[in-house]
C-alpha atoms as a PDB file:
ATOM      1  CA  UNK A   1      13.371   2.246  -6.943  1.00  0.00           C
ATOM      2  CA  UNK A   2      11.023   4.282  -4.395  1.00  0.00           C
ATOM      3  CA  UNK A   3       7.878   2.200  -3.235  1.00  0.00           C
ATOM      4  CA  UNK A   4       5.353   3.939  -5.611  1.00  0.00           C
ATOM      5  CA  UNK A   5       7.147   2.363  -8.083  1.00  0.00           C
ATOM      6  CA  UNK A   6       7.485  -1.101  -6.907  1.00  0.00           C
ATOM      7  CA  UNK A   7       3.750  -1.415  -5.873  1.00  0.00           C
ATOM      8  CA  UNK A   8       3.426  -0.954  -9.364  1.00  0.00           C
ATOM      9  CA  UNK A   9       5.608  -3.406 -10.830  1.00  0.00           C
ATOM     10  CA  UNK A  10       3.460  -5.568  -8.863  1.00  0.00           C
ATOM     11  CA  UNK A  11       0.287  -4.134 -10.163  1.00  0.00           C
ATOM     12  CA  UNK A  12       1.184  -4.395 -13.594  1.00  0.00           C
ATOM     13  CA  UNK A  13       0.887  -8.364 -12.767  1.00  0.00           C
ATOM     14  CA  UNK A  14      -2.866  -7.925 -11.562  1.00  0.00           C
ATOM     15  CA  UNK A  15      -4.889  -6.180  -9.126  1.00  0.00           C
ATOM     16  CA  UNK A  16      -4.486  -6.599  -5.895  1.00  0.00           C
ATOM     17  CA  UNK A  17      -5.781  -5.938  -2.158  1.00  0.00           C
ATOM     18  CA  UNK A  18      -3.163  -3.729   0.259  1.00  0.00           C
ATOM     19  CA  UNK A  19      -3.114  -7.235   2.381  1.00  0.00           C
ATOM     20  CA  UNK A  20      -1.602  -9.408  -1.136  1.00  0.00           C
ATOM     21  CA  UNK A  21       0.718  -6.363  -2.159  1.00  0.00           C
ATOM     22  CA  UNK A  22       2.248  -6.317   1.880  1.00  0.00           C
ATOM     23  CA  UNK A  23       2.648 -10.005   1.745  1.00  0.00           C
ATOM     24  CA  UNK A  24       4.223 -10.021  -1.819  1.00  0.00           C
ATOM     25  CA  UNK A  25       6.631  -6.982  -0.158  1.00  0.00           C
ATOM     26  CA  UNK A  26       7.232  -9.795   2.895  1.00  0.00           C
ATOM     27  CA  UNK A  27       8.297 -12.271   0.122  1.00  0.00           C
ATOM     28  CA  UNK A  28      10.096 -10.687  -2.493  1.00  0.00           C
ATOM     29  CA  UNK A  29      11.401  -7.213  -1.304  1.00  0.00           C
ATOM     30  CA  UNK A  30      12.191  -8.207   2.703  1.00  0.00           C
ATOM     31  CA  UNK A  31      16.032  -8.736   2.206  1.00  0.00           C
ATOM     32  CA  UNK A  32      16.809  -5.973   0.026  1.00  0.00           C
ATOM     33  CA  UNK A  33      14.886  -3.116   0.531  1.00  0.00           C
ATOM     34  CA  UNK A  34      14.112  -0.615   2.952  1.00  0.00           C
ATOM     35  CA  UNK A  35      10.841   0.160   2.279  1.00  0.00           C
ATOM     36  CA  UNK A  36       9.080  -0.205   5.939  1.00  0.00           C
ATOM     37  CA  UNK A  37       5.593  -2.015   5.412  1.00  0.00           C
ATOM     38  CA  UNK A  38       3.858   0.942   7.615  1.00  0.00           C
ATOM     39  CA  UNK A  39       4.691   3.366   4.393  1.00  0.00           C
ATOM     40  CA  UNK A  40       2.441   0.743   1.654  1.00  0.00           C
ATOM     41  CA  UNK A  41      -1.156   2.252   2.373  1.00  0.00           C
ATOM     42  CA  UNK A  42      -0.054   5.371   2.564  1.00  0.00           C
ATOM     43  CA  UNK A  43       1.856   5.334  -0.761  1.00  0.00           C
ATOM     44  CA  UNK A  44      -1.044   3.680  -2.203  1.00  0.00           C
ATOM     45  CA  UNK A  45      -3.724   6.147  -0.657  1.00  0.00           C
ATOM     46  CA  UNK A  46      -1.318   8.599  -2.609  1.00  0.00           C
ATOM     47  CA  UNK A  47      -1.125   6.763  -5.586  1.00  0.00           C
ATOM     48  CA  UNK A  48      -4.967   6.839  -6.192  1.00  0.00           C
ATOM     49  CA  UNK A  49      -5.349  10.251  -5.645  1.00  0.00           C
ATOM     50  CA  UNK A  50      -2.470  10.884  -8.670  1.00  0.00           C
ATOM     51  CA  UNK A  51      -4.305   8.663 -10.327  1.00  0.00           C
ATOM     52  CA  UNK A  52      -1.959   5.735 -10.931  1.00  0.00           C
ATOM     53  CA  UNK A  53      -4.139   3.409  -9.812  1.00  0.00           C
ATOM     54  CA  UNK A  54      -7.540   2.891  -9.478  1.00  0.00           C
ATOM     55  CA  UNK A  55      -9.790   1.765  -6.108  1.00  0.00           C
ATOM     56  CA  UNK A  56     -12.451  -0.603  -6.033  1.00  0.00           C
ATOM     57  CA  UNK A  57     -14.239  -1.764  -3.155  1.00  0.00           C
ATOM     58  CA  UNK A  58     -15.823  -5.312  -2.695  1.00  0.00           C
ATOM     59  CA  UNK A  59     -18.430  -5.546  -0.601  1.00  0.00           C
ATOM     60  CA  UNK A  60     -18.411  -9.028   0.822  1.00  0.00           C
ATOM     61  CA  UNK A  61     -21.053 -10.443   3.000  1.00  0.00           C
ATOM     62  CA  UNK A  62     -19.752 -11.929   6.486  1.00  0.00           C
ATOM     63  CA  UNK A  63     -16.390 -10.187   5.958  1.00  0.00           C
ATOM     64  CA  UNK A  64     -14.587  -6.892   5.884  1.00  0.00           C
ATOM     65  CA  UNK A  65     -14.967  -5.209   2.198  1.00  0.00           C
ATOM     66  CA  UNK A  66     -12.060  -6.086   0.589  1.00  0.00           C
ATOM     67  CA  UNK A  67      -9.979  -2.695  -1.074  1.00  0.00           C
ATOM     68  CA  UNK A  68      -8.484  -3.899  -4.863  1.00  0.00           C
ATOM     69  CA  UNK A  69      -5.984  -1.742  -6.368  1.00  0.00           C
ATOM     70  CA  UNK A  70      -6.010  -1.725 -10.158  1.00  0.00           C
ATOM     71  CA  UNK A  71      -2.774  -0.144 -12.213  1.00  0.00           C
ATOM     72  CA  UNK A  72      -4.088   2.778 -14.602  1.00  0.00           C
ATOM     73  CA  UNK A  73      -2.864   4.007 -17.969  1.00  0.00           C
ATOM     74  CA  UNK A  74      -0.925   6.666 -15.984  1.00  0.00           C
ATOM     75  CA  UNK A  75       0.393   3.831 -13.537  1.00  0.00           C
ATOM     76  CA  UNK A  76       1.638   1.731 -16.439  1.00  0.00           C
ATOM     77  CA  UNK A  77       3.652   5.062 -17.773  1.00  0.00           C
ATOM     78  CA  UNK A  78       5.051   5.724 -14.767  1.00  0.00           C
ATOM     79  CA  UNK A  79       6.243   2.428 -14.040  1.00  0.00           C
ATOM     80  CA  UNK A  80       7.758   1.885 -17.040  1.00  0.00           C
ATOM     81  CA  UNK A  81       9.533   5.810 -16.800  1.00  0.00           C
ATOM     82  CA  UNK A  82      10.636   4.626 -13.234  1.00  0.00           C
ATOM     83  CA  UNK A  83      12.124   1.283 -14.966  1.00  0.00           C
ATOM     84  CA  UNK A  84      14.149   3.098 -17.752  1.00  0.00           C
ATOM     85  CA  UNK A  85      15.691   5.993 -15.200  1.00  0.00           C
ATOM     86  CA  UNK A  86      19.515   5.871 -15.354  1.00  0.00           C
ATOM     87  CA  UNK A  87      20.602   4.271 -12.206  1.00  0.00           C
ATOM     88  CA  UNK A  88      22.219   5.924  -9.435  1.00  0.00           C
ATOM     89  CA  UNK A  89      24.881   3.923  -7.635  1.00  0.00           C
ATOM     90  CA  UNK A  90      24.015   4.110  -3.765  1.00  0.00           C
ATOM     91  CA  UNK A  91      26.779   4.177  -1.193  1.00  0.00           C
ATOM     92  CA  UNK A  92      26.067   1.033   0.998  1.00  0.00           C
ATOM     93  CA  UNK A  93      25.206   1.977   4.386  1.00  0.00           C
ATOM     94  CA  UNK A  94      27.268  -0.727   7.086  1.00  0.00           C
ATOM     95  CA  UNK A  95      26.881   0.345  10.843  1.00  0.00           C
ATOM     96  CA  UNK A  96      29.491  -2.620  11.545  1.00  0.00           C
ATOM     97  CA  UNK A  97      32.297  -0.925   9.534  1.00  0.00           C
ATOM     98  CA  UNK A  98      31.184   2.571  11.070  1.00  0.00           C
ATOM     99  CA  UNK A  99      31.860   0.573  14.844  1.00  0.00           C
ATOM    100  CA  UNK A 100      35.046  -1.439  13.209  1.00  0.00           C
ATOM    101  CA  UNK A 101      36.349   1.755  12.273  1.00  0.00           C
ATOM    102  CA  UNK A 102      36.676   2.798  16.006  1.00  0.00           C
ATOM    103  CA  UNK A 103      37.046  -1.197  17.613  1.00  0.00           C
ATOM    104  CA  UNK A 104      40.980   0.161  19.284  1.00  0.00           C
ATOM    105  CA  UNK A 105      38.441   2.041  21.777  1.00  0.00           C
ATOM    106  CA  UNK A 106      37.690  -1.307  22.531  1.00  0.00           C
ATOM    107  CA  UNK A 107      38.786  -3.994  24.925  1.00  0.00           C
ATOM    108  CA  UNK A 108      39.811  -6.679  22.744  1.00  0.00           C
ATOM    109  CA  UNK A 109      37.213  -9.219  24.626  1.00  0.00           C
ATOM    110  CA  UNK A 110      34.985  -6.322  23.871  1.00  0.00           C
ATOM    111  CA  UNK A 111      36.150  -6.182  20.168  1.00  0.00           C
ATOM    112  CA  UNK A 112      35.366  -9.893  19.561  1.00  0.00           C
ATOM    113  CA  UNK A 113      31.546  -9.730  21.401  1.00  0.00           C
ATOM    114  CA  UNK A 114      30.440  -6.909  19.022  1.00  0.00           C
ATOM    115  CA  UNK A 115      31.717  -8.788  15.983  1.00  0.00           C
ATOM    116  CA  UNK A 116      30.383 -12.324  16.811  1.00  0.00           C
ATOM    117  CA  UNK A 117      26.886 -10.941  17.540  1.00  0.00           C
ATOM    118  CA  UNK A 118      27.110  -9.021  14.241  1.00  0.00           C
ATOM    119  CA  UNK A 119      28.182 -12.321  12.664  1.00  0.00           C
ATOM    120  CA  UNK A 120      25.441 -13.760  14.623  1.00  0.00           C
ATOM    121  CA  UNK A 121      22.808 -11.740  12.698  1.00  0.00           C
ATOM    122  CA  UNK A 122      23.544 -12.080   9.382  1.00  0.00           C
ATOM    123  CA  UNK A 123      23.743 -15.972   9.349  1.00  0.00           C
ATOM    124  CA  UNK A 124      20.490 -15.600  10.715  1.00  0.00           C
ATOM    125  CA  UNK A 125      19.558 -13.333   7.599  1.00  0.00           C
ATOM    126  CA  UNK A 126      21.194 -15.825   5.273  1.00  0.00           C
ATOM    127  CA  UNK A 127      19.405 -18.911   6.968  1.00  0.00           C
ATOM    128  CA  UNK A 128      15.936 -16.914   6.708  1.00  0.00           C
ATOM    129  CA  UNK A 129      16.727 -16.496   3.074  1.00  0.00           C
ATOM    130  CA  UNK A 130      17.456 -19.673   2.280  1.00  0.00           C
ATOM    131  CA  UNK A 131      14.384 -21.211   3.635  1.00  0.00           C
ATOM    132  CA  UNK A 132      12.377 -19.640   1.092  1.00  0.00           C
ATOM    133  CA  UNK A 133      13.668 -20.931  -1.672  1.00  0.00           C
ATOM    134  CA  UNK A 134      11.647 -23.648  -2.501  1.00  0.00           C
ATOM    135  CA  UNK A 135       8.627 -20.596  -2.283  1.00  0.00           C
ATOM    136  CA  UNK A 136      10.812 -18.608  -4.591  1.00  0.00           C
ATOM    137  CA  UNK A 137      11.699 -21.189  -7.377  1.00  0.00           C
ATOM    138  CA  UNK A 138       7.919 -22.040  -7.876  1.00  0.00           C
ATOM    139  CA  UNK A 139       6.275 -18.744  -7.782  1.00  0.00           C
ATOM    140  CA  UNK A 140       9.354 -16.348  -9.447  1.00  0.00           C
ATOM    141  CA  UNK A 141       9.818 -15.571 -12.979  1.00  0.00           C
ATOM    142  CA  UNK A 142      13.588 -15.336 -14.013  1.00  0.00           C
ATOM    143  CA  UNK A 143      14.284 -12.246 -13.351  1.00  0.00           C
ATOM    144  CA  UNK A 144      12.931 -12.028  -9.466  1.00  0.00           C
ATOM    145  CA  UNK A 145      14.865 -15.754  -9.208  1.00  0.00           C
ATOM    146  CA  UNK A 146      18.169 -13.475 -10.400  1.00  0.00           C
ATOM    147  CA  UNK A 147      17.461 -11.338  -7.068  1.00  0.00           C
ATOM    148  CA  UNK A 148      17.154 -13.711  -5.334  1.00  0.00           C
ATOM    149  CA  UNK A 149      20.242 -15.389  -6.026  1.00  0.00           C
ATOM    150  CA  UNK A 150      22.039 -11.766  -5.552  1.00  0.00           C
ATOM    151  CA  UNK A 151      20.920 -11.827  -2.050  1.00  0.00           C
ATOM    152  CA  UNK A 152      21.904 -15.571  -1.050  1.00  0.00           C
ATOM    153  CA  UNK A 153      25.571 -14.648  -2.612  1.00  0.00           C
ATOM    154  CA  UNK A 154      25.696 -11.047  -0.790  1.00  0.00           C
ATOM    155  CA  UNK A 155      24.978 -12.263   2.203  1.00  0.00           C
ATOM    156  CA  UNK A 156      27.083 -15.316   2.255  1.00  0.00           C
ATOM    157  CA  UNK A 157      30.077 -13.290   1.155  1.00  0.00           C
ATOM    158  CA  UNK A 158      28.962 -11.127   4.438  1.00  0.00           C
ATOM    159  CA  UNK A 159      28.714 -13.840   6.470  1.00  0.00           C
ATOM    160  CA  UNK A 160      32.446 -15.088   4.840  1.00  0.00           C
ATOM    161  CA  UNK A 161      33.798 -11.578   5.627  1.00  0.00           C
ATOM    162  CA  UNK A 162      32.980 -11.228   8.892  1.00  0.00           C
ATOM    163  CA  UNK A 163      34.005 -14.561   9.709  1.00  0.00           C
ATOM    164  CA  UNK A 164      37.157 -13.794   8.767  1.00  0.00           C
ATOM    165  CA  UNK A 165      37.398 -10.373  11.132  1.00  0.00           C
ATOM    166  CA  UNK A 166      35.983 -12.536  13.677  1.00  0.00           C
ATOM    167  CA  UNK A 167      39.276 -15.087  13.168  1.00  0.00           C
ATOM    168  CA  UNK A 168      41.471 -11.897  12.845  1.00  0.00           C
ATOM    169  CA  UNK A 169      40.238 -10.919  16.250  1.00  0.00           C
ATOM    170  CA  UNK A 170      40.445 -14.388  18.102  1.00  0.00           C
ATOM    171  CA  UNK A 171      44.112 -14.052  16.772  1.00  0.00           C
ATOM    172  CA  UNK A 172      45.047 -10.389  17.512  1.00  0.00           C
ATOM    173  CA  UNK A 173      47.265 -10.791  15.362  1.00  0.00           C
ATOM    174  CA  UNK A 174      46.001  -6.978  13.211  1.00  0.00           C
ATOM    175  CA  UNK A 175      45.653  -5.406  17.061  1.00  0.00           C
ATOM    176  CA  UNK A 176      49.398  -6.058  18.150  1.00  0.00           C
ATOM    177  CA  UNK A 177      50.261  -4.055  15.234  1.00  0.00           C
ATOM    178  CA  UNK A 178      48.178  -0.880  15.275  1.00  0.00           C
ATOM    179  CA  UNK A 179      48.070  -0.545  19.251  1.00  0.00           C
ATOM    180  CA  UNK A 180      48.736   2.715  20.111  1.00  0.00           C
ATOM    181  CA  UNK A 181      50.403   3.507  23.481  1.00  0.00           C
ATOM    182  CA  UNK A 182      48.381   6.980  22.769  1.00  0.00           C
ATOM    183  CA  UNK A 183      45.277   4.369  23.442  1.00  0.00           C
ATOM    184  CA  UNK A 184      43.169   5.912  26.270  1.00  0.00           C
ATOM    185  CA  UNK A 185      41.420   3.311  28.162  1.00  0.00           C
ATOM    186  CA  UNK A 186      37.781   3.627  28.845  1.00  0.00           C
ATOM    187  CA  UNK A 187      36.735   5.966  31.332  1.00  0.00           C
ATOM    188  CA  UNK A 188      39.825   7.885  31.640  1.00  0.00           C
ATOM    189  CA  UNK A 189      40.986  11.249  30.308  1.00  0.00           C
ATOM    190  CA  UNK A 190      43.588  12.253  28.362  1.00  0.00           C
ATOM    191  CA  UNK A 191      45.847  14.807  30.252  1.00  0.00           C
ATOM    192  CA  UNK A 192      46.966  17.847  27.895  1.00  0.00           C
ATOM    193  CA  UNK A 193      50.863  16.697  27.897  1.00  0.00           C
ATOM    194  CA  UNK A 194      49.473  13.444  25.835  1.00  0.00           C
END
């Protein structure tokens, strides 16, 4: 789902300000998307001028005017199209498995760093998601507390995954077996006879 869509599934709840719909992005949309929060006003600049939703400044005395986005007619259609498009299955993007792929360039001490500090990263992910729980439980409906749940199980069968690389690495056990005398150490060149 692009973000024109998404800022609309949350409009459909009520209007909003840019400032509520970035902080409901924070909440909800931080662990699974890749929508960056720089790209919400300007979606939603673009959004009012195709007329999906509607503008409405509040002038407030003492403070900055406050900017409410309402969902139109149009908005509601086109959220509802976006939510009934066939799904398209997305290939998962990993930079870890890209860099695994390639670890017997590696020193094996080397090996081992890079995988604990990306292990170190998602348990940080999966403790950040965690925390919010109590948040999510009393504010989602059923269906939000269902992607929620996706995300605690993804990542902990990340953080599971890697742990066990991470174990297959303090063993070398998988490295004794596809060392290649062919290896060519860092720094050095391969001659044409090899």
């Amino acid at each position: 789902m692009d973000i024109k869509s998404m800022l609309l599934g949350f409009l459909m709840r009520g209007s909003m300000t840019g400032y509520e719909l970035k902080k409901k992005f924070t909440i909800s949309f931080a662990f699974f998307s890749g929508v960056s929060y720089g790209s919400i006003y300007p979606a939603l600049k673009k959004m009012e001028q195709e007329g999906l939703v509607a503008l409405k400044v509040e002038i407030q005395d003492g403070a900055p005017n406050r900017k409410v986005y309402t969902i139109t007619e149009a908005g509601r259609k086109a959220f509802l199209e976006a939510l009934a498009a066939p799904y398209v299955i997305e290939k998962p993007k990993n930079t870890f498995l890209s860099r695994l792929f390639f670890f017997a360039d590696l020193a094996p001490e080397e090996r081992l760093a890079e995988a604990n500090k990306h292990l170190e990263s998602i348990q940080e992910v999966r403790k950040n998601l965690k925390a919010v729980e109590s948040q999510i439980k009393g504010r989602a409906d059923r269906y939000q507390y269902l992607c929620y749940s996706f995300g605690v199980r993804y990542y902990d069968d990340l953080v599971r995954n890697v742990s066990r690389i991470v174990r297959e690495l303090e063993n070398d056990e998988f490295d004794q077996d596809v060392r290649s005398s062919k290896r060519v150490p860092r720094g050095a060149k391969k001659g044409r006879g090899s």
